[in-house]
N, C-alpha and C. Protein backbone atom coordinates (compact mmCIF):
# COMPACT_ATOMS: atom_id res chain seq x y z
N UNK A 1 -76.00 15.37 -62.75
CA UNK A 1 -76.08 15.27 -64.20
C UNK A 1 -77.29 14.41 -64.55
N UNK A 2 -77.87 14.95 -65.26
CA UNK A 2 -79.55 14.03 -65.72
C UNK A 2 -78.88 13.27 -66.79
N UNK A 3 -80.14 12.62 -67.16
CA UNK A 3 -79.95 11.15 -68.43
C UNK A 3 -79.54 12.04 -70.01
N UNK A 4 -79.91 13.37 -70.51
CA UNK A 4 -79.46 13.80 -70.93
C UNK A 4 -78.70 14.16 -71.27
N UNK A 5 -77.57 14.44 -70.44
CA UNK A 5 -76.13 14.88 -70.60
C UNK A 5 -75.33 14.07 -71.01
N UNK A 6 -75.73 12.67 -69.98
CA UNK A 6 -75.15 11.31 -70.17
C UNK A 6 -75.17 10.89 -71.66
N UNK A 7 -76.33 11.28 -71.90
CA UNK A 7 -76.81 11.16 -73.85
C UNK A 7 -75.51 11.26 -74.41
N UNK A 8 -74.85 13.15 -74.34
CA UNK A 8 -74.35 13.57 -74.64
C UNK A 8 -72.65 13.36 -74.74
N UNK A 9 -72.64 12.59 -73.85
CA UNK A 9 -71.06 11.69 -73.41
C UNK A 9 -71.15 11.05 -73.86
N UNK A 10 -72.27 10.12 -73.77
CA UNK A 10 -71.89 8.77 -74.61
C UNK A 10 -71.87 9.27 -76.25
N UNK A 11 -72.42 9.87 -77.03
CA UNK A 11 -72.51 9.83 -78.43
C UNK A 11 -70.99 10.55 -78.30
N UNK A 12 -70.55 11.32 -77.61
CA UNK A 12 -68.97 11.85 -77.82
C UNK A 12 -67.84 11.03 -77.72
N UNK A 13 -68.26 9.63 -77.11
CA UNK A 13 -67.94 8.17 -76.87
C UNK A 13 -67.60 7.51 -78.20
N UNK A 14 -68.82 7.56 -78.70
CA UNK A 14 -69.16 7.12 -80.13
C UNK A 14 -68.05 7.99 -81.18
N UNK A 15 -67.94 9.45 -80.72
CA UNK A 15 -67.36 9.87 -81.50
C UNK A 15 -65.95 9.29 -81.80
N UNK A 16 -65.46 9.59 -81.26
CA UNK A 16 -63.99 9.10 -81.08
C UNK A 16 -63.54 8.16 -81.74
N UNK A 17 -64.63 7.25 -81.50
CA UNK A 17 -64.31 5.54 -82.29
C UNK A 17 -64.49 6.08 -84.14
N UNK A 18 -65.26 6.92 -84.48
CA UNK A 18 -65.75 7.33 -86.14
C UNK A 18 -64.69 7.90 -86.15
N UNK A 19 -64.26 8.86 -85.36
CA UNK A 19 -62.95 9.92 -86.00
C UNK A 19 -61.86 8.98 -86.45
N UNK A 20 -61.56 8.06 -85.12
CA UNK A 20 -60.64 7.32 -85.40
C UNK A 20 -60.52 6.11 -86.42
N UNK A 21 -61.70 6.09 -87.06
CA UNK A 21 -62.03 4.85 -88.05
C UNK A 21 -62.25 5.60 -89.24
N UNK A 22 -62.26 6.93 -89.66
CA UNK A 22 -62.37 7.77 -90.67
C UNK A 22 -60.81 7.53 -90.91
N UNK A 23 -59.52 7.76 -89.78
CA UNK A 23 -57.89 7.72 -90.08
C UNK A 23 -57.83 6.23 -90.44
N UNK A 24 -58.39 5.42 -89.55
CA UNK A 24 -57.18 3.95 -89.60
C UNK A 24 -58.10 2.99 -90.75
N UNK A 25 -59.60 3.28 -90.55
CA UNK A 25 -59.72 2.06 -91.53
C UNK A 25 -59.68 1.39 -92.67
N UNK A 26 -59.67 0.37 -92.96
CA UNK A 26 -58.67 -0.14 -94.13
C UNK A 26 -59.10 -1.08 -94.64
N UNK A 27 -60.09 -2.11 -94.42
CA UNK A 27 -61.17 -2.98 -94.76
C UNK A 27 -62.80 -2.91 -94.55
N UNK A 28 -63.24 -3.48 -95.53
CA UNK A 28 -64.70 -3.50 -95.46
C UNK A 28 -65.42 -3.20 -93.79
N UNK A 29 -64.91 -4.14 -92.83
CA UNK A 29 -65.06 -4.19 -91.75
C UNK A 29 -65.02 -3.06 -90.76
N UNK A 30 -64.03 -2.88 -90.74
CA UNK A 30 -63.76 -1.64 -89.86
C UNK A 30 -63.98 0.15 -90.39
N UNK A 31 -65.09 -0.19 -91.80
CA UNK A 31 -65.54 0.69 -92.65
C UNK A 31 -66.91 0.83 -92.10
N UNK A 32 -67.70 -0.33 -91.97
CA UNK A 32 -68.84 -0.84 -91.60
C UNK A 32 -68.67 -0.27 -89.41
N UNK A 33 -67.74 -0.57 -89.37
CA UNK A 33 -67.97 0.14 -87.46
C UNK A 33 -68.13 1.41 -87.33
N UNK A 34 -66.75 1.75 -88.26
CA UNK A 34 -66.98 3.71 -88.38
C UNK A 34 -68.53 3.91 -88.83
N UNK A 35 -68.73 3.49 -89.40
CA UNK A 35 -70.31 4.03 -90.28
C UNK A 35 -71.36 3.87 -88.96
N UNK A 36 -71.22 2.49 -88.25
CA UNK A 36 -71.79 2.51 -87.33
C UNK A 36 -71.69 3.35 -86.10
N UNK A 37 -70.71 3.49 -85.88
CA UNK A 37 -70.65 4.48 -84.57
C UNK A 37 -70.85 6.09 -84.83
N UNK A 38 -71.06 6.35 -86.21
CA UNK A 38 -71.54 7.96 -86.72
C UNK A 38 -72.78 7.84 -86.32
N UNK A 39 -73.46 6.42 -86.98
CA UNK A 39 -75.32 6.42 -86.85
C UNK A 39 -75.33 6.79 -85.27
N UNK A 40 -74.84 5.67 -84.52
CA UNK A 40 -75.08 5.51 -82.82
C UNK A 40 -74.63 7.10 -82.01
N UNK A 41 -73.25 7.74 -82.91
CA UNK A 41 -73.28 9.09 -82.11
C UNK A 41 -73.77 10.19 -82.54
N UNK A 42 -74.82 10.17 -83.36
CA UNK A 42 -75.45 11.09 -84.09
C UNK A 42 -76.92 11.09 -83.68
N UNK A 43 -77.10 9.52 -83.82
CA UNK A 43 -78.70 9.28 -83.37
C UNK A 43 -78.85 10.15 -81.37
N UNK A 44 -77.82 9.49 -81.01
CA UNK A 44 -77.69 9.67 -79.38
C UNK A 44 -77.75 11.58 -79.38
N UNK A 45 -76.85 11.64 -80.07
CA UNK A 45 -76.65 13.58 -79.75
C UNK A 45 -78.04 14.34 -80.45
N UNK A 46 -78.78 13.92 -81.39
CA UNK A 46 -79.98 14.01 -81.93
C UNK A 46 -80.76 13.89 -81.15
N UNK A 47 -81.21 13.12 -80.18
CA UNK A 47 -81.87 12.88 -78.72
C UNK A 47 -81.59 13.67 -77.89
N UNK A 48 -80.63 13.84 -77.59
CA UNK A 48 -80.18 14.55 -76.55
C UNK A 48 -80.59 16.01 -76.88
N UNK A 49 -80.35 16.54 -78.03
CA UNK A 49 -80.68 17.77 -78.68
C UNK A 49 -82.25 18.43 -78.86
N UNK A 50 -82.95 17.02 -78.20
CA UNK A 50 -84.72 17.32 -78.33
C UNK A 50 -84.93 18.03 -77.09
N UNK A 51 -84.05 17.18 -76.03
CA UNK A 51 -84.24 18.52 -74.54
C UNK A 51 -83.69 19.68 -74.40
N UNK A 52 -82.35 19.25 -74.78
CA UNK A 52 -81.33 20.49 -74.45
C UNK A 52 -80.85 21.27 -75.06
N UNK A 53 -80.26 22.42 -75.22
CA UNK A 53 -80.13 24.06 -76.02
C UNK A 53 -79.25 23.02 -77.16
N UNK A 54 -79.60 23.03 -78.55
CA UNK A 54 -78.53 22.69 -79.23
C UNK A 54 -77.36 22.60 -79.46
N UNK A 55 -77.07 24.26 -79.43
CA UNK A 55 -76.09 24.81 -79.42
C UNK A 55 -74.96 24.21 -78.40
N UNK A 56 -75.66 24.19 -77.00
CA UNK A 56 -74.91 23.56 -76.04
C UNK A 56 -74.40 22.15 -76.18
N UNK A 57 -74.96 21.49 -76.78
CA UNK A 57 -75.23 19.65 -77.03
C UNK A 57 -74.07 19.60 -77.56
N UNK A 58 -73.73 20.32 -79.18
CA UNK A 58 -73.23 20.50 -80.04
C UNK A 58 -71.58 20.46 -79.38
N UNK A 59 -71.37 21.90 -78.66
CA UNK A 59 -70.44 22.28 -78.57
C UNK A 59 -69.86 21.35 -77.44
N UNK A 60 -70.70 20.56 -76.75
CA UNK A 60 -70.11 19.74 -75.27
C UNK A 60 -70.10 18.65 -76.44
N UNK A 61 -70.23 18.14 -77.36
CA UNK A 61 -70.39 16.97 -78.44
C UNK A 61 -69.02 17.23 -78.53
N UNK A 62 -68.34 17.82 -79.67
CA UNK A 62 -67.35 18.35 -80.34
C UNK A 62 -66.58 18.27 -79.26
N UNK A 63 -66.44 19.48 -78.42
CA UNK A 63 -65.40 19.45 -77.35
C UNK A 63 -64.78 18.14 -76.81
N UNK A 64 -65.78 17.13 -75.95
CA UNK A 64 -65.42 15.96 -75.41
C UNK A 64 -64.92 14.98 -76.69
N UNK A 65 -65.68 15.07 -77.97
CA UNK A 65 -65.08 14.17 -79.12
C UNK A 65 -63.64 14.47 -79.50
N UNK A 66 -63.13 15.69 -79.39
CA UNK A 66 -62.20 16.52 -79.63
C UNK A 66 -60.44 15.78 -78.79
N UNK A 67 -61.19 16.26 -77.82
CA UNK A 67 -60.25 15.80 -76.12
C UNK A 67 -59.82 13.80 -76.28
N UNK A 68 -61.23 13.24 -76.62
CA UNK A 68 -60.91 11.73 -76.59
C UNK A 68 -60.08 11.51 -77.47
N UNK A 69 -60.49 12.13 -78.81
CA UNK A 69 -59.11 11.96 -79.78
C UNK A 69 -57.97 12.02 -79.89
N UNK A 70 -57.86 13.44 -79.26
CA UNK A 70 -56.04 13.61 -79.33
C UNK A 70 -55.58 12.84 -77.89
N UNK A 71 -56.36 12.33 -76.76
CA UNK A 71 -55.95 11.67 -75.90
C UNK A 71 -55.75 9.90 -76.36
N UNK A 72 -56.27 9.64 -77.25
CA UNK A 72 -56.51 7.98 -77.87
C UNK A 72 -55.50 8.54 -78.72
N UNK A 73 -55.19 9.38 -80.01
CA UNK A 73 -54.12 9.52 -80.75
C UNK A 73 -52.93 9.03 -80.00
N UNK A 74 -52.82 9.88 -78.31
CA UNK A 74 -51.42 9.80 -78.22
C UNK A 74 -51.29 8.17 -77.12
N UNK A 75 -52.55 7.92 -76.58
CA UNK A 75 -52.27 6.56 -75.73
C UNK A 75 -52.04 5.68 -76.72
N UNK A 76 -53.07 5.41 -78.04
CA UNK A 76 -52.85 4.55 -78.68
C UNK A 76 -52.56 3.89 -79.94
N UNK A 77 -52.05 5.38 -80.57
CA UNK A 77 -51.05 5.10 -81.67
C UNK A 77 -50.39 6.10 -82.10
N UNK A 78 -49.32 6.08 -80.67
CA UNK A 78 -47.88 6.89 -80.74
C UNK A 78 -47.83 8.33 -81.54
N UNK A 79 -48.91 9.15 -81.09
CA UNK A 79 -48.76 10.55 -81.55
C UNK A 79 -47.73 11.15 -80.26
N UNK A 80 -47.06 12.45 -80.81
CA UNK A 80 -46.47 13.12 -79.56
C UNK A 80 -47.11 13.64 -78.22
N UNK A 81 -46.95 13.26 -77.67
CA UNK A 81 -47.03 13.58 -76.25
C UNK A 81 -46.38 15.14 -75.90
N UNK A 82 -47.15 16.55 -75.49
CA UNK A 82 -46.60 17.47 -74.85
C UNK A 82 -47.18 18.12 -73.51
N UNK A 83 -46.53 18.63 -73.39
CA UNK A 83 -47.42 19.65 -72.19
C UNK A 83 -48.17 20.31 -72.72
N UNK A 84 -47.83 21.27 -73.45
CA UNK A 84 -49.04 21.88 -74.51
C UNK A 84 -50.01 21.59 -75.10
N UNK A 85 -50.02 20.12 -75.47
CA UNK A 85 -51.71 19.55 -75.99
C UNK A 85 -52.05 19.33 -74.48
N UNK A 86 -51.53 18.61 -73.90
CA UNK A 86 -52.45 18.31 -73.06
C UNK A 86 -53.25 20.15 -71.86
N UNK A 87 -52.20 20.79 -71.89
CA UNK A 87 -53.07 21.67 -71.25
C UNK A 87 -53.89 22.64 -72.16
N UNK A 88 -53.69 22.62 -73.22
CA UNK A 88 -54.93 22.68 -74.28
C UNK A 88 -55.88 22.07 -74.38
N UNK A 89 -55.72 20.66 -74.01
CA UNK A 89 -57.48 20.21 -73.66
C UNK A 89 -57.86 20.22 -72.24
N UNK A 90 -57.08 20.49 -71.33
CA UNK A 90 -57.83 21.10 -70.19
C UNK A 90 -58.11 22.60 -70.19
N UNK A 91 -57.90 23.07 -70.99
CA UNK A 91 -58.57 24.20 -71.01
C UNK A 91 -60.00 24.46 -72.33
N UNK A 92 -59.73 23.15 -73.31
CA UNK A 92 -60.71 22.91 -73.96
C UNK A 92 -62.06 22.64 -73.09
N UNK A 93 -61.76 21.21 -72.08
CA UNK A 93 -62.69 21.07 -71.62
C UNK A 93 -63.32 21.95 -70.38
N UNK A 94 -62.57 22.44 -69.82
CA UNK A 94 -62.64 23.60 -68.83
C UNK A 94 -63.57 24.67 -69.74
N UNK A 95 -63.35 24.86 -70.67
CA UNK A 95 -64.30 25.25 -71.59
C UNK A 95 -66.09 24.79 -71.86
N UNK A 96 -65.51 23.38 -71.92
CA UNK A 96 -67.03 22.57 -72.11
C UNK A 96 -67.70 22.74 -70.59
N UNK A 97 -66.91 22.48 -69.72
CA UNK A 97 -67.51 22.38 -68.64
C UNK A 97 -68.43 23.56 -68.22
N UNK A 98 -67.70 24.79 -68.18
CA UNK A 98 -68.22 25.81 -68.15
C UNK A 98 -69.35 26.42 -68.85
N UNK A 99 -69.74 25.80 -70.02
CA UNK A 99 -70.51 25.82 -70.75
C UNK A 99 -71.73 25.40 -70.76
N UNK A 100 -71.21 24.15 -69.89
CA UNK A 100 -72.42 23.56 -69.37
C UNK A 100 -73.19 23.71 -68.24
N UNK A 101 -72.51 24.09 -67.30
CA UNK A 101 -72.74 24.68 -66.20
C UNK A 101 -73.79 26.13 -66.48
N UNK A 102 -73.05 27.14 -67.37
CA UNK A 102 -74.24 28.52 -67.14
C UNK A 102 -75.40 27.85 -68.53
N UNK A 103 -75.56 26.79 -68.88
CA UNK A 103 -77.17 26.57 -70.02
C UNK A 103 -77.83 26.08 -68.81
N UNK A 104 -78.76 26.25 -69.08
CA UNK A 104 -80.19 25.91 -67.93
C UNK A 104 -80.45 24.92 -68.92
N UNK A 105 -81.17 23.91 -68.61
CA UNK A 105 -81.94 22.56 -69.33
C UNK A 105 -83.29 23.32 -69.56
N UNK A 106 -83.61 23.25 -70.72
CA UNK A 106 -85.47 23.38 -70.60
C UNK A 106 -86.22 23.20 -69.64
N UNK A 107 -86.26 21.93 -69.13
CA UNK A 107 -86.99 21.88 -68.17
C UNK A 107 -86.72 22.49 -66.89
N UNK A 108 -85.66 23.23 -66.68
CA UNK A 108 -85.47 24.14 -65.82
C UNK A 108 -86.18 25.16 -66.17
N UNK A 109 -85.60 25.63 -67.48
CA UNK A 109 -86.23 26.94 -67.82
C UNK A 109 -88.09 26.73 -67.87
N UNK A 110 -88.71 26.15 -67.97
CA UNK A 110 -89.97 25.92 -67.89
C UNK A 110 -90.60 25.64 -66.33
N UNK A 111 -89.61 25.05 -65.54
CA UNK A 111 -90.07 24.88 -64.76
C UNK A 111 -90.35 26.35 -63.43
């Protein structure tokens, strides 16, 4: 995995914390983090998006932001727990993965 991809995890990193601060926050403060962690996972996936197929960035963005959520929903503030979400996001990410796997990086394709 190149520094790129990594881009791409971490701003989906970032995500998680905004999704989850769009539900819970409730003071000035924790208004001001969400806001921050949109800039930090937007700026990051914006970078990442200068090398790699957009489209791909995008959808491995979303996907992994997707997965951290309903996995932080249910570790850390008591959403239901099933078999069914959870093998819905292994097949979400089984999804991303795969996705990522058949895009060539530019610099493949150029090279």
């Amino acid at each position: 995995m190149n520094k790129e991809w990594l881009k791409v995890i971490i701003a989906a990193f970032f995500e998680v914390f905004w999704v989850i601060g769009l539900k819970h926050a409730d003071d000035i403060w924790s208004w001001v983090g969400t806001v921050i962690a949109i800039a930090i996972s937007f700026y990051i996936m914006i970078m990442a998006g200068k090398t790699l197929p957009v489209g791909t960035v995008y959808a491995v963005f979303v996907g992994l932001g997707t997965a951290g959520t309903v996995i932080a929903d249910i570790m850390f503030f008591g959403d239901a727990f099933s078999a069914a979400k959870i093998g819905l996001i292994i097949l979400l990410l089984a999804g991303v993965v795969g996705l990522k796997l058949v895009t060539k990086d530019e610099k493949e394709v150029t090279s």
